[in-house]
Protein backbone atom coordinates (compact mmCIF):
# COMPACT_ATOMS: atom_id res chain seq x y z
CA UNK A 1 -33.33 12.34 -40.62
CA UNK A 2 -32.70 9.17 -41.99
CA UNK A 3 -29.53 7.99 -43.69
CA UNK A 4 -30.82 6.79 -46.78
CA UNK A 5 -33.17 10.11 -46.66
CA UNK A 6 -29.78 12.16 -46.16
CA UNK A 7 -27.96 10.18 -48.80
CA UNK A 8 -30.96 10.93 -51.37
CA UNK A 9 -30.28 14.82 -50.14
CA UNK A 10 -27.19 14.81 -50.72
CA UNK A 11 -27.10 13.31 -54.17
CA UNK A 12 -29.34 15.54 -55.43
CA UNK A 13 -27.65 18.22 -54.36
CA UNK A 14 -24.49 17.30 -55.96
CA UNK A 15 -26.03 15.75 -58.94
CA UNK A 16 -26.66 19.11 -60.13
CA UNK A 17 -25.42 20.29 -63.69
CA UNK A 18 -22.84 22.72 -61.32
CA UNK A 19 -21.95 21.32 -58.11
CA UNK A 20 -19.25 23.51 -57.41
CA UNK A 21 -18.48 25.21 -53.90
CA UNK A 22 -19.09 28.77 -54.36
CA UNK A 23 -18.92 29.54 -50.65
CA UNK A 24 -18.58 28.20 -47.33
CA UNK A 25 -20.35 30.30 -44.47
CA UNK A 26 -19.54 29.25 -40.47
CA UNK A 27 -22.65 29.96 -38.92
CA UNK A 28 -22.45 29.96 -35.34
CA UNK A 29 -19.52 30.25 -32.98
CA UNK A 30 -20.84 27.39 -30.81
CA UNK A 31 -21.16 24.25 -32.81
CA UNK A 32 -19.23 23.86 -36.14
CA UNK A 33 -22.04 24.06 -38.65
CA UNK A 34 -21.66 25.50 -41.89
CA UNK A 35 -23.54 26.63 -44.74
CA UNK A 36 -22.35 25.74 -48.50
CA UNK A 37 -23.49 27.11 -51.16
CA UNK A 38 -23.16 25.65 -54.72
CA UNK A 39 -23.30 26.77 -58.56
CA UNK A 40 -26.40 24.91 -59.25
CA UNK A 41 -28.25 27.42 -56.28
CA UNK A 42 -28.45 24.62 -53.62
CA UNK A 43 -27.42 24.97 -49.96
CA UNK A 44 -26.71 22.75 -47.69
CA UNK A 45 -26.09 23.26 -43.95
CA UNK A 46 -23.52 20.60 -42.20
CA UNK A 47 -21.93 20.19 -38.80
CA UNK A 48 -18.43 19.36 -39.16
CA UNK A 49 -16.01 17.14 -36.51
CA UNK A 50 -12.71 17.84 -38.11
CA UNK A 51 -11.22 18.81 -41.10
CA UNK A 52 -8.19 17.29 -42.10
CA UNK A 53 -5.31 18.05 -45.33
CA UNK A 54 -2.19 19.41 -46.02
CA UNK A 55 -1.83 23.19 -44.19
CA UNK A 56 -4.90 21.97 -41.93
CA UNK A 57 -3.39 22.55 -38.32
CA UNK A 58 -4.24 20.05 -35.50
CA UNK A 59 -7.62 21.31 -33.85
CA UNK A 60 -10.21 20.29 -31.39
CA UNK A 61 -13.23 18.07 -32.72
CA UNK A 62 -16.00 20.54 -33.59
CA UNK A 63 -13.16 23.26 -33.76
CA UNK A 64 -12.60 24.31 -37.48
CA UNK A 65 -9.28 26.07 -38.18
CA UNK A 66 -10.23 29.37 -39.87
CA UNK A 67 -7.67 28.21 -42.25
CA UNK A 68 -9.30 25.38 -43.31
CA UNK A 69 -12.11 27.92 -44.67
């Protein structure tokens, strides 16, 4: 995909009239993708390299903290 096609995705999805995170899935064990699912009925699957925040303990890249779910 294409940046400006993934920018265009990702607009739309959270150009909705409710973009709100309603959940957040982690979908395999061996890469760090996850699937989030918002108010408006849209999903949207993402591979994450870190997460980062207060409470968020130091991980791996690829490696999300449970916590940080």
């Amino acid at each position: 995909m294409r940046r400006r096609e993934l920018d265009d995705v990702l607009f739309d999805v959270l150009s909705k009239d409710h973009p709100e995170i309603t959940e957040v899935v982690k979908i395999d064990k061996g890469h760090s993708r996850l699937r989030v699912d918002f108010a408006s009925g849209a999903r949207a699957t993402i591979m994450v390299r870190e997460v980062s925040g207060p409470g968020v303990p130091a991980h791996a890249a690829y490696a999300i903290p449970e916590s940080a779910l």
